[in-house]
Protein backbone atom coordinates (compact mmCIF):
# COMPACT_ATOMS: atom_id res chain seq x y z
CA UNK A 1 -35.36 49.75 18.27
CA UNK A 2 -36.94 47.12 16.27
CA UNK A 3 -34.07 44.77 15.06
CA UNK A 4 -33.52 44.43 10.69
CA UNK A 5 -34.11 40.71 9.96
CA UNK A 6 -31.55 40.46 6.68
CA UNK A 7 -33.33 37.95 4.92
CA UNK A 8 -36.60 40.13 4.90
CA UNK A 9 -35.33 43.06 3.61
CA UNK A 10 -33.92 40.91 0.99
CA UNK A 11 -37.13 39.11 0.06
CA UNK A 12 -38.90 42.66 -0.13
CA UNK A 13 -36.51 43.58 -2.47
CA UNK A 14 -37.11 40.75 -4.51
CA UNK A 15 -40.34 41.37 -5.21
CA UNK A 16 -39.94 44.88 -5.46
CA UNK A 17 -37.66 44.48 -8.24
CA UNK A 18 -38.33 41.75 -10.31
CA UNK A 19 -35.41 42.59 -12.52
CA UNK A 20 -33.11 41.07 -10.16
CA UNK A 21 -32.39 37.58 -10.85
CA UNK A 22 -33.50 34.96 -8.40
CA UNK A 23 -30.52 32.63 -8.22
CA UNK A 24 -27.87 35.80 -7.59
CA UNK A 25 -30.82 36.83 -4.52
CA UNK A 26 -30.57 33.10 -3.32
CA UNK A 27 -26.82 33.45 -2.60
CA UNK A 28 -27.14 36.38 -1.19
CA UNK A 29 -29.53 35.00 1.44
CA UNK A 30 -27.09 31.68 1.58
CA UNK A 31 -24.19 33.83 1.99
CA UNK A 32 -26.02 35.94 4.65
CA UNK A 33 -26.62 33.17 6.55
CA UNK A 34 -23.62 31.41 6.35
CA UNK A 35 -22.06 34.77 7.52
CA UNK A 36 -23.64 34.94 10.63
CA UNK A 37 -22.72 31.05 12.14
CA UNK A 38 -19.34 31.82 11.93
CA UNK A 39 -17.65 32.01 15.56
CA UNK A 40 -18.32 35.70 17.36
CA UNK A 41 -15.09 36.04 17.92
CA UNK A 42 -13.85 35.60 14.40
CA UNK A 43 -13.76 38.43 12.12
CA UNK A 44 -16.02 37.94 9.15
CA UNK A 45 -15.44 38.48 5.23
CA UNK A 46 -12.38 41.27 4.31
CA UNK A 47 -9.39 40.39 3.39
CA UNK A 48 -7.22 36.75 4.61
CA UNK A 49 -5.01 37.89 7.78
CA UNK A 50 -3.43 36.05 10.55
CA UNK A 51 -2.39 37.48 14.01
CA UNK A 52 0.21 35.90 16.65
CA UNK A 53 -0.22 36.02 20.43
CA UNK A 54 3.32 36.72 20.88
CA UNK A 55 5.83 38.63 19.05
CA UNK A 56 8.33 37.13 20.81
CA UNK A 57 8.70 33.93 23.08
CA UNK A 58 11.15 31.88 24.81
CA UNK A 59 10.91 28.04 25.47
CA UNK A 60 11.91 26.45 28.42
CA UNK A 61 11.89 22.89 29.04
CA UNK A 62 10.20 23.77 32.40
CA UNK A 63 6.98 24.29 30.52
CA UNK A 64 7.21 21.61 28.00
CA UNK A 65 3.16 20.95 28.04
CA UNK A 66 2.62 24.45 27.99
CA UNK A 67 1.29 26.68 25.13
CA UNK A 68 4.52 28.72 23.63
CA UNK A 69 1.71 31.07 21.75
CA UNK A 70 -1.08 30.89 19.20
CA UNK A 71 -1.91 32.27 15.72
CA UNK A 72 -5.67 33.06 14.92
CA UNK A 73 -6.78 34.30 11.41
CA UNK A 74 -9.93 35.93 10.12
CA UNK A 75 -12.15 34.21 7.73
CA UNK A 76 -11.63 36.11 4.66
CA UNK A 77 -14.55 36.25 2.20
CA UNK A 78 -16.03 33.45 -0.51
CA UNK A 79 -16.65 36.59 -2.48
CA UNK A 80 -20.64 36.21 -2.14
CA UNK A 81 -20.54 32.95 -3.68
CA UNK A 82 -21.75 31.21 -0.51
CA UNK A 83 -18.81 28.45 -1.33
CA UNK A 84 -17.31 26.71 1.60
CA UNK A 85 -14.30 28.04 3.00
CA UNK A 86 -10.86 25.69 3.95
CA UNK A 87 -7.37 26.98 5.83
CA UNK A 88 -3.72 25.86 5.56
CA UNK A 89 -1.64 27.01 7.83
CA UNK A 90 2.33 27.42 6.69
CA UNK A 91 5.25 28.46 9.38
CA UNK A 92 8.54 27.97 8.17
CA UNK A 93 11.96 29.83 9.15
CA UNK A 94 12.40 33.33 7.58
CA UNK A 95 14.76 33.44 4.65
CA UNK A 96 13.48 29.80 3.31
CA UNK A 97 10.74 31.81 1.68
CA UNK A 98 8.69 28.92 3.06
CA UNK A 99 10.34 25.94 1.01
CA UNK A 100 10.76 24.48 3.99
CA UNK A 101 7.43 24.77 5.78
CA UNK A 102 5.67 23.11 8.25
CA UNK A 103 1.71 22.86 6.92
CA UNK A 104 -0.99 22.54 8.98
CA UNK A 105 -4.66 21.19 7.15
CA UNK A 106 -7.00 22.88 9.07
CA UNK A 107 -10.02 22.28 7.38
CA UNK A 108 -13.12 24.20 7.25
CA UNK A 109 -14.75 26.00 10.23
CA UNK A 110 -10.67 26.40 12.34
CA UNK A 111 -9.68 29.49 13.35
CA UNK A 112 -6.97 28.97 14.97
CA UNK A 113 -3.94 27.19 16.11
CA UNK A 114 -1.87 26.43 19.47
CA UNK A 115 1.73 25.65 19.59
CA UNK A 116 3.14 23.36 22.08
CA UNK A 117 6.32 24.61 23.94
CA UNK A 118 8.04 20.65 23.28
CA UNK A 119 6.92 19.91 20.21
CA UNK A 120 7.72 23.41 18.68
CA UNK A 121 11.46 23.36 20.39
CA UNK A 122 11.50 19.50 18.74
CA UNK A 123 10.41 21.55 15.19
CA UNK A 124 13.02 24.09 15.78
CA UNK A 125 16.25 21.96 16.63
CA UNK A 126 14.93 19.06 14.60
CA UNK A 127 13.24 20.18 11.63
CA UNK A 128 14.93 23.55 11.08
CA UNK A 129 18.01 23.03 12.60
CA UNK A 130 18.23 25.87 14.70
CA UNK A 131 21.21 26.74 17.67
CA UNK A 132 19.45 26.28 21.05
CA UNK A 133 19.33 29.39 23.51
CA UNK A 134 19.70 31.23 19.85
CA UNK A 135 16.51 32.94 18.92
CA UNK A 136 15.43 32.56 15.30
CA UNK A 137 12.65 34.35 13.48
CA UNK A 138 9.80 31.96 12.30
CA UNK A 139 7.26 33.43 9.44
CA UNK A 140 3.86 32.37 9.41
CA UNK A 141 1.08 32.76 6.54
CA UNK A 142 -2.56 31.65 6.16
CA UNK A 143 -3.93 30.15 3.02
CA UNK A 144 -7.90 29.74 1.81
CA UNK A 145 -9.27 27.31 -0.42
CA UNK A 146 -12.69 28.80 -1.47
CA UNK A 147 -14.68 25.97 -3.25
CA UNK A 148 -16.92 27.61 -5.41
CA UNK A 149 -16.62 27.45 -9.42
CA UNK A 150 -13.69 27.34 -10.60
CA UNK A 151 -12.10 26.97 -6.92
CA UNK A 152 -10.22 30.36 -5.61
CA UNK A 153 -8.03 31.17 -2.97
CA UNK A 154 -6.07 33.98 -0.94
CA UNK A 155 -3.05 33.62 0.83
CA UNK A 156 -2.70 36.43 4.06
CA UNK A 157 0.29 39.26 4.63
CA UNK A 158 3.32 37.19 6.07
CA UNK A 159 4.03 37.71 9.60
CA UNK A 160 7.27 36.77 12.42
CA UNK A 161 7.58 35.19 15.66
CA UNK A 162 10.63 35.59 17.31
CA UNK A 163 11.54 31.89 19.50
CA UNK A 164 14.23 31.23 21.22
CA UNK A 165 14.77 27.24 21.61
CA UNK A 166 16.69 25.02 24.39
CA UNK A 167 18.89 22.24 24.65
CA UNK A 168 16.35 19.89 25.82
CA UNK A 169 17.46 17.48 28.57
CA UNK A 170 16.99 13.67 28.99
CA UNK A 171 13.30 13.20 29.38
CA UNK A 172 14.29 9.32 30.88
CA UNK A 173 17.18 8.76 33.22
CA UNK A 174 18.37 5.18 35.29
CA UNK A 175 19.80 4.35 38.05
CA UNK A 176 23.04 2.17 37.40
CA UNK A 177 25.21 0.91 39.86
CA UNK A 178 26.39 -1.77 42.15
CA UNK A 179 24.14 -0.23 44.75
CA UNK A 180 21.32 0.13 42.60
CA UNK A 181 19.05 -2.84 43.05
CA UNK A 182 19.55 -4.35 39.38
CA UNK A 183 23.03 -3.46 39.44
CA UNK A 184 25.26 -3.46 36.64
CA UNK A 185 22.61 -4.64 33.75
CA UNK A 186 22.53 -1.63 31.48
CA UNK A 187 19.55 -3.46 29.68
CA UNK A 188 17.15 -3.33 33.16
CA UNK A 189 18.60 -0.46 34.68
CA UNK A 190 16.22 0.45 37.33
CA UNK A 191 13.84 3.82 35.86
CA UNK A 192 13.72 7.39 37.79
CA UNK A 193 9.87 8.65 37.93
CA UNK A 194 9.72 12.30 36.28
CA UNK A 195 7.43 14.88 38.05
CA UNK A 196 5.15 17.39 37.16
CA UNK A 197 8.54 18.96 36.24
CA UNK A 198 9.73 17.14 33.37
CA UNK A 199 13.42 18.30 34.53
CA UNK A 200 13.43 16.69 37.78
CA UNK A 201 13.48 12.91 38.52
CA UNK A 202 12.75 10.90 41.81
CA UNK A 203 13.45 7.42 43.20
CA UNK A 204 12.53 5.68 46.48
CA UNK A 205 13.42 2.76 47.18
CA UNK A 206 15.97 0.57 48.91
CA UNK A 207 20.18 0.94 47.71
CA UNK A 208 22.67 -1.59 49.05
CA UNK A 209 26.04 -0.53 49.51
CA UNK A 210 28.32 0.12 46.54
CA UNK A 211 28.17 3.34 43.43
CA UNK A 212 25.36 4.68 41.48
CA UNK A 213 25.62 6.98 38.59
CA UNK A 214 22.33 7.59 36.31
CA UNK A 215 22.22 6.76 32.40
CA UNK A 216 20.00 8.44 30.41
CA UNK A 217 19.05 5.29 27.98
CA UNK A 218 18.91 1.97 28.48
CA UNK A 219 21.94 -0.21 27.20
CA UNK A 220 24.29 2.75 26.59
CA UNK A 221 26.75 4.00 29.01
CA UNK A 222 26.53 7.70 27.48
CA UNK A 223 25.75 10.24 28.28
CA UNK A 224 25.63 9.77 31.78
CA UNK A 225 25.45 12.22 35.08
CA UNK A 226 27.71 11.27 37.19
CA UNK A 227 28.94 13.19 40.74
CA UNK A 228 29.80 16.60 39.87
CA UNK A 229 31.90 18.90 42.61
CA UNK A 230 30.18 17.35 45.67
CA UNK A 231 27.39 15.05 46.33
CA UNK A 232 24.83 17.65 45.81
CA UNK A 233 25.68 18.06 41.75
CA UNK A 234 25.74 16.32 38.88
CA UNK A 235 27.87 16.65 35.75
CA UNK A 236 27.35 15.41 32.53
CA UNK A 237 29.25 13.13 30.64
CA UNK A 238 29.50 12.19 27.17
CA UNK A 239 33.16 11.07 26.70
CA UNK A 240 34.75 8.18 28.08
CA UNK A 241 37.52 10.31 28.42
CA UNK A 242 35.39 12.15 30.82
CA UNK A 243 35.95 11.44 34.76
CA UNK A 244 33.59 8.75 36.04
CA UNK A 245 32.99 10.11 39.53
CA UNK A 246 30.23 8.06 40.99
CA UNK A 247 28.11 9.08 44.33
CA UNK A 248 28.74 5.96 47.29
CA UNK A 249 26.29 4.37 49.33
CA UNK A 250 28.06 3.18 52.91
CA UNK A 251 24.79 1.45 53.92
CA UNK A 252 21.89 -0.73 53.04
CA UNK A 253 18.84 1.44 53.24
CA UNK A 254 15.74 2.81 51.74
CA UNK A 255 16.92 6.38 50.04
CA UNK A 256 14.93 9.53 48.56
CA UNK A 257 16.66 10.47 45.07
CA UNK A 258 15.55 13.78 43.59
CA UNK A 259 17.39 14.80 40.54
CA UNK A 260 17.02 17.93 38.32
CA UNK A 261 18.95 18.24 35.38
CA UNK A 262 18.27 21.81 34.19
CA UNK A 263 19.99 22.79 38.01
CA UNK A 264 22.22 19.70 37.72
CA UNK A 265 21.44 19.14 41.47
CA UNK A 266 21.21 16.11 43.19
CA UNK A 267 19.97 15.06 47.14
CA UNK A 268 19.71 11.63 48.67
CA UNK A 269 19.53 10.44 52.16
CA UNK A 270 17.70 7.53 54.12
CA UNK A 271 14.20 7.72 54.79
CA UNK A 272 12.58 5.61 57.42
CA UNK A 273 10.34 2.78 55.15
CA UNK A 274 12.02 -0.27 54.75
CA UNK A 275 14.26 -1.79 52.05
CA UNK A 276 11.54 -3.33 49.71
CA UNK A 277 7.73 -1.74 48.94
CA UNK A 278 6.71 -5.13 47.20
CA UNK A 279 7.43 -8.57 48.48
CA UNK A 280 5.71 -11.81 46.85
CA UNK A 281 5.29 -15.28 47.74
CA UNK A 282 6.38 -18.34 45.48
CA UNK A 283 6.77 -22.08 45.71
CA UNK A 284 4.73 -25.41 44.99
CA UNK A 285 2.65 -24.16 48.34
CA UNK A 286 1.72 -20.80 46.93
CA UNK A 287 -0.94 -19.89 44.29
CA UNK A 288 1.37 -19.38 41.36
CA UNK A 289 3.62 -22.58 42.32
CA UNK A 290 6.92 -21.68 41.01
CA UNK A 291 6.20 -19.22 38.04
CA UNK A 292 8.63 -16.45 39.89
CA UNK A 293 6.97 -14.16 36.94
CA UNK A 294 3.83 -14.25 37.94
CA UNK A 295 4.51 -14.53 41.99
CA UNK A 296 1.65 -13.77 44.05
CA UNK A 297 1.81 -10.40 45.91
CA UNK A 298 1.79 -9.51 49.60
CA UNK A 299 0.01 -6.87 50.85
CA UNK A 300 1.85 -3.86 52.58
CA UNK A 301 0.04 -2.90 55.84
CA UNK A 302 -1.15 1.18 55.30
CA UNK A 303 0.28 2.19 58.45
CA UNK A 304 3.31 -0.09 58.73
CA UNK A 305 5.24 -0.19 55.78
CA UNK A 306 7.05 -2.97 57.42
CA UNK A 307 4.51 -5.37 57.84
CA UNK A 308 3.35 -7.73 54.64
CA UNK A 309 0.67 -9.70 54.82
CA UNK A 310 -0.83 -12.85 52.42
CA UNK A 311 -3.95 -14.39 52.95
CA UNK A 312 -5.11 -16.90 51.54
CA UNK A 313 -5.58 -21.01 49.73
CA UNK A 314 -1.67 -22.76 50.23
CA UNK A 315 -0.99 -26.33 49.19
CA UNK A 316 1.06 -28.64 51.14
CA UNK A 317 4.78 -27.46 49.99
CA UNK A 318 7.17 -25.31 49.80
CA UNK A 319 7.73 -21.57 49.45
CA UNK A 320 9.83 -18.37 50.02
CA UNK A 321 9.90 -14.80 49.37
CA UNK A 322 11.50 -12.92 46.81
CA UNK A 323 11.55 -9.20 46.26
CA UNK A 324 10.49 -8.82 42.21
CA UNK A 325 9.05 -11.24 39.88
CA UNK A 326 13.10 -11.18 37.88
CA UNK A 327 12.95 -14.55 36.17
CA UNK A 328 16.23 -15.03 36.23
CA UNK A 329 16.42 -15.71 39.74
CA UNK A 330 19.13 -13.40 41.31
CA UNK A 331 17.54 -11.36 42.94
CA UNK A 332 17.07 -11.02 46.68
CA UNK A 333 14.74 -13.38 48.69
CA UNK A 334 13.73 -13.35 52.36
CA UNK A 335 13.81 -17.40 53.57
CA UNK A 336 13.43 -19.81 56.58
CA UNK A 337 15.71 -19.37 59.55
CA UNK A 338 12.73 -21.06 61.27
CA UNK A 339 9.11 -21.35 61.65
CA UNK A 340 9.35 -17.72 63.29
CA UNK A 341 12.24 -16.21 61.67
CA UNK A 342 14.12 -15.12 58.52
CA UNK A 343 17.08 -13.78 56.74
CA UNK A 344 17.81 -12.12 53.49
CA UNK A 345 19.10 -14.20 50.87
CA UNK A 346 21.38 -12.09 48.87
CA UNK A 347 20.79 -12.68 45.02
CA UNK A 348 23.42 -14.94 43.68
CA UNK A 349 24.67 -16.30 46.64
CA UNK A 350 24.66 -19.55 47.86
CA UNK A 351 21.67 -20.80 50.05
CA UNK A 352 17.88 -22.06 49.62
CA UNK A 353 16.04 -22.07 52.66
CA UNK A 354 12.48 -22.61 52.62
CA UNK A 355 9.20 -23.20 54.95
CA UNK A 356 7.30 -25.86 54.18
CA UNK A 357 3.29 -26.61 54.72
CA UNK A 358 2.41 -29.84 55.81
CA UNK A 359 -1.45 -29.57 55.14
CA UNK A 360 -3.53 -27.47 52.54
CA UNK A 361 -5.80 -24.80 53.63
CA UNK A 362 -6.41 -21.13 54.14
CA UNK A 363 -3.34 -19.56 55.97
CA UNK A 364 -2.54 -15.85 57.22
CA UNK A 365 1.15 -15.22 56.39
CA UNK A 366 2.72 -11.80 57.68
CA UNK A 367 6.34 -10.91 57.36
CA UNK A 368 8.26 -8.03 59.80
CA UNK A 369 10.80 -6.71 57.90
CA UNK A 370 11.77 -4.23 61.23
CA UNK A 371 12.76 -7.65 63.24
CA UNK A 372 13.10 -10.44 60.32
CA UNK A 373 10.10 -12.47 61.99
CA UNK A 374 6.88 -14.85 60.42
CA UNK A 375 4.30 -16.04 61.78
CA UNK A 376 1.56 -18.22 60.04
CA UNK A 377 -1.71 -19.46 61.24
CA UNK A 378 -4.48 -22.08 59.36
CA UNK A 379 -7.64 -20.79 58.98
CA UNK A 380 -10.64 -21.93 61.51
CA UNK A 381 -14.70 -21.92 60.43
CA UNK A 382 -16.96 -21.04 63.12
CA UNK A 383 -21.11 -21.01 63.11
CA UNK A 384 -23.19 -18.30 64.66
CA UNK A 385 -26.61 -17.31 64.95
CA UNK A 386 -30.02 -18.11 66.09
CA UNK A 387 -30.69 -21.14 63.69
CA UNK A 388 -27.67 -22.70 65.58
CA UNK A 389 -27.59 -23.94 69.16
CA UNK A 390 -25.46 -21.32 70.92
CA UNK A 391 -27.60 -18.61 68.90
CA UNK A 392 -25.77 -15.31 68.27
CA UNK A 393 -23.13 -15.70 71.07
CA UNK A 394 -19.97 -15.33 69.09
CA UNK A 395 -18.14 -15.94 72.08
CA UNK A 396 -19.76 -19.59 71.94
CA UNK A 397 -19.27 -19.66 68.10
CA UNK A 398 -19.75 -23.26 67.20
CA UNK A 399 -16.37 -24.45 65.69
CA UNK A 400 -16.46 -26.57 62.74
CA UNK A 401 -14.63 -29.73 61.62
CA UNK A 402 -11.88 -29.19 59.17
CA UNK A 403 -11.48 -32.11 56.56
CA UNK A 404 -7.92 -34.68 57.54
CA UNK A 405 -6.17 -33.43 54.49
CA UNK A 406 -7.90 -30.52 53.10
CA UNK A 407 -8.11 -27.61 55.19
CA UNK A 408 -10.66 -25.59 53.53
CA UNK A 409 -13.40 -28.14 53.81
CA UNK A 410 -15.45 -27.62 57.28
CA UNK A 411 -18.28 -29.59 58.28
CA UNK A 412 -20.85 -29.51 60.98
CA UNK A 413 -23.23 -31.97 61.69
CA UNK A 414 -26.00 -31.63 64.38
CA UNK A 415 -29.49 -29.63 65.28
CA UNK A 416 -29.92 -26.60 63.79
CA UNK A 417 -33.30 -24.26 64.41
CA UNK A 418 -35.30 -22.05 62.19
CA UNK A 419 -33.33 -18.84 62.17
CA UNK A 420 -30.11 -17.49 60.33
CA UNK A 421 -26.58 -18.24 60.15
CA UNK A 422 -23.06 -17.46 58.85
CA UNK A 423 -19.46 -18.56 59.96
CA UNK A 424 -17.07 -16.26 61.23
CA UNK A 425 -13.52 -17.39 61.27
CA UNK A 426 -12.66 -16.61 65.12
CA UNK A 427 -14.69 -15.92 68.22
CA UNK A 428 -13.94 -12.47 68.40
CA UNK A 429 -16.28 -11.05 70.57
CA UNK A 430 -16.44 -7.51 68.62
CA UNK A 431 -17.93 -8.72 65.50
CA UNK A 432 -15.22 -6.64 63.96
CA UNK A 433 -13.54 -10.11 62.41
CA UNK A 434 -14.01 -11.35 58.42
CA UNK A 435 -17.15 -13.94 57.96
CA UNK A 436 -18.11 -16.31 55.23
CA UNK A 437 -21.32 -14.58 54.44
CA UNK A 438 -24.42 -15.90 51.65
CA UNK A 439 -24.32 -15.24 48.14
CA UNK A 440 -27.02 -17.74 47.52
CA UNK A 441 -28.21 -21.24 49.19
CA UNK A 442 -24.95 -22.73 47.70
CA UNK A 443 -22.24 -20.08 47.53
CA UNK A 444 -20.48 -17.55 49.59
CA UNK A 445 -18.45 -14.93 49.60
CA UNK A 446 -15.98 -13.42 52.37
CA UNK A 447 -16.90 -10.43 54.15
CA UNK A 448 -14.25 -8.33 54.99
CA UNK A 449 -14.47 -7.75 59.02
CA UNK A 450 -16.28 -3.80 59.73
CA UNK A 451 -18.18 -3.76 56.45
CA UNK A 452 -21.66 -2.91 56.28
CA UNK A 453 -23.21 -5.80 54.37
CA UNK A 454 -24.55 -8.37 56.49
CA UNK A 455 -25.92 -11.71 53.93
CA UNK A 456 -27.09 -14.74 56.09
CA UNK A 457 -28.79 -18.10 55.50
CA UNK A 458 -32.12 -19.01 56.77
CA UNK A 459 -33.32 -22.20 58.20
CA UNK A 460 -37.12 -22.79 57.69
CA UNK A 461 -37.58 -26.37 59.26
CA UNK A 462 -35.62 -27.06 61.95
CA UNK A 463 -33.92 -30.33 62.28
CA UNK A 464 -30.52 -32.06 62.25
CA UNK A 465 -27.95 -31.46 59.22
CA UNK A 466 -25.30 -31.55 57.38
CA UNK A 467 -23.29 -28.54 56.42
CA UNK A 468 -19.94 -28.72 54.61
CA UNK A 469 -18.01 -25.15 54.12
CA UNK A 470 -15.32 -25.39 51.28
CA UNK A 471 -13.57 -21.60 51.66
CA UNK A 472 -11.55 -22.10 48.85
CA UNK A 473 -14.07 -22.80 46.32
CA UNK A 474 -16.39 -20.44 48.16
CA UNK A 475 -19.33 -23.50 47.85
CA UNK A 476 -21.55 -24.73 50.40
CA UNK A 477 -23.92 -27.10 51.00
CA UNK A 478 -26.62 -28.22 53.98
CA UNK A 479 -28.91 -31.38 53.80
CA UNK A 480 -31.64 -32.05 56.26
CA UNK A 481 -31.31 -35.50 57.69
């Protein structure tokens, strides 16, 4: 069947009756047309109504991103004036006769609207005042602005949503405690990580001995959960009239916390990692010097957690370890036993033992936190390849001279041949080590040892020369002589 075009039936009939005047035909045909782009899926012109998803729904703080339901509404009808069409959405409680209503603007082209399962329970307890775990009937209308000449409008039948609402619990909780790692300060109490379950909270990380409870904000006391019937529950309290029950910790140790307050449940044991995830590096020697709040980093080995590593430019100084970047000082620090061992400094006790380095340069660092150990070891610059005399026997690697009192200068001075080069910084015969590598005839970068790139200098004209290495500025230099 051959399919009606509107807008030619409509012409026809304008010029088979002439009669009919040309501007009412015109918004027909603009009316027509602005008929069919509205959304399939919306019904077109009749009268204003709105439809809900749900007749009746119950939040649950479980599904606080979710949607609760959503109200769609038809487009109503410009009355063939081809005007422009807006919506205002009103939900209020029933019995306000909307006095007390919640608009929505929802412009021109909107069908419909979602409700959010938190921010509608926030509307109901907040804004309306309503009991949680009480259900309460909301009433919803849709309103039109049509803007033709004067501007008209129709408001849709009324219709109900039945919600129930809940006591929302904290969404932030703290650990606070003398064996919580920031203790006592209810200003910096240390902050539980919520999950994909708003309800239920986790911690890792190291507790010394003492008594935890969790706060809820930071800097008040209550309400707090605190140690319910047994160490597997949690009770709230809001009173300090309440007990203060408090869970123990009988050991220094990295723990799993996993709260949930909607089941007021609560497990925590050791886990095998050890007592700190981040360690950092400060002192005149280190990067940073001693700006504690902006301590350099060590890097946690992937598969030893209890190996930390730095690598990289010291000064001749001193240094030590703390856990955090605190400024205040108190918290813990690992320091110098000797030039192979260390102890914990407690925060706040008495003691300031530090390494020193004697002479600048690029050092490896690594700390075992399973046996309290440290070694360090200065950087060496080697030359390989066939532009040098041992060629690309890296078991030969020709070892360069590092500068009397800066370390990350290296120099070689000799024959070199037409070929390539680069400096590896041991003789590893596996090629699997880091290398100072070409970015151009007068810089470098370092390759990281078992990556794929592979940059070298070239000699052209062989001869003897000078070539000075500085792997802290990353700048290098070679002069024929």
């Amino acid at each position: 069947m051959k399919k009606i075009n509107k807008t030619e039936v409509l012409k026809n009939k304008l010029i088979k009756y002439s009669g009919i005047s040309l501007i009412l035909v015109l918004s027909l045909l603009t009316f027509s047309a602005c008929d069919q782009e509205l959304p399939d899926n919306v019904v077109k012109a009749g009268a204003l109504s709105l439809t809900a998803s749900k007749a009746t729904v119950e939040l649950t703080q479980k599904n606080v991103q979710s949607e609760a339901f959503n109200l769609t509404w038809t487009s109503g009808t410009n009355n063939g004036t081809g005007a422009a069409i807006s919506y205002s959405l009103q939900v209020d409680k029933k019995g306000n006769d909307f006095s007390k209503a919640i608009t929505f603007d929802m412009g021109k082209g909107i069908y419909a609207k979602s409700f959010n399962v938190g921010d509608l329970n926030d509307s109901l307890l907040i804004h309306w005042q309503c009991t949680p775990g009480t259900a309460v009937d909301l009433e919803a209308r849709i309103i039109s602005t049509i803007y033709s000449t004067p501007t008209a409008g129709e408001t849709s039948p009324v219709i109900n949503v039945s919600v129930k609402p809940y006591q929302p619990v904290s969404k932030t909780l703290y650990l606070y405690g003398s064996a919580s790692p920031k203790g006592t300060d209810l200003n910096n109490a240390l902050e539980l990580k919520p999950q994909s379950d708003p309800t239920v909270f986790v911690y890792l990380g190291s507790l010394g001995v003492g008594s935890f409870k969790l706060i809820t904000t930071l800097g008040q006391l209550l309400p707090s959960y605190n140690k319910g019937t047994d160490n597997n529950h949690i009770v709230l309290r809001t009173a300090d009239s309440d007990p203060d029950d408090q869970f123990n910790i009988t050991e220094a140790a990295v723990y799993k916390i996993i709260v949930s307050l909607l089941d007021k449940s609560i497990t925590f044991g050791k886990v095998d990692l050890p007592a700190y995830s981040t360690i950092y590096i400060v002192g005149d020697a280190s990067p940073n010097g001693w700006d504690i709040s902006n301590a350099t980093p060590l890097v946690q080995n992937t598969t030893n957690p209890f190996i930390f590593t730095y690598q990289g430019v010291m000064k001749a100084g001193e240094f030590k370890f703390p856990v955090n970047r605190n400024a205040d000082w108190g918290q813990d620090m690992f320091e110098k036993v000797d030039d192979t061992h260390m102890y914990l400094h407690v925060g706040g006790t008495a003691g300031d033992d530090k390494w020193t380095i004697a002479k600048k340069g690029y050092y490896t660092i690594t700390l075992n936190l399973l046996d309290n150990s440290i070694s360090m070891s200065r950087e060496k610059l080697y030359m390989v390849g066939d532009a040098t005399p041992i060629g690309w026997t890296i078991t030969s690697a020709i070892e360069m001279t590092e500068d009397a009192t800066d370390g990350c200068i290296f120099t070689y001075s000799g024959p070199m041949l037409a070929g390539a080069f680069k400096f590896p910084v041991n003789r590893n015969s596996d090629w699997g080590q880091d290398m100072y590598m070409r970015t151009d005839d007068t810089h470098m970068y370092r390759h990281i040892g078992g990556q794929a790139d592979d940059n070298k200098w070239t000699i052209t004209t062989a001869g003897n020369y000078v070539i000075t290495a500085n792997i802290e500025t990353l700048s290098l230099s070679f002069v024929n002589q």
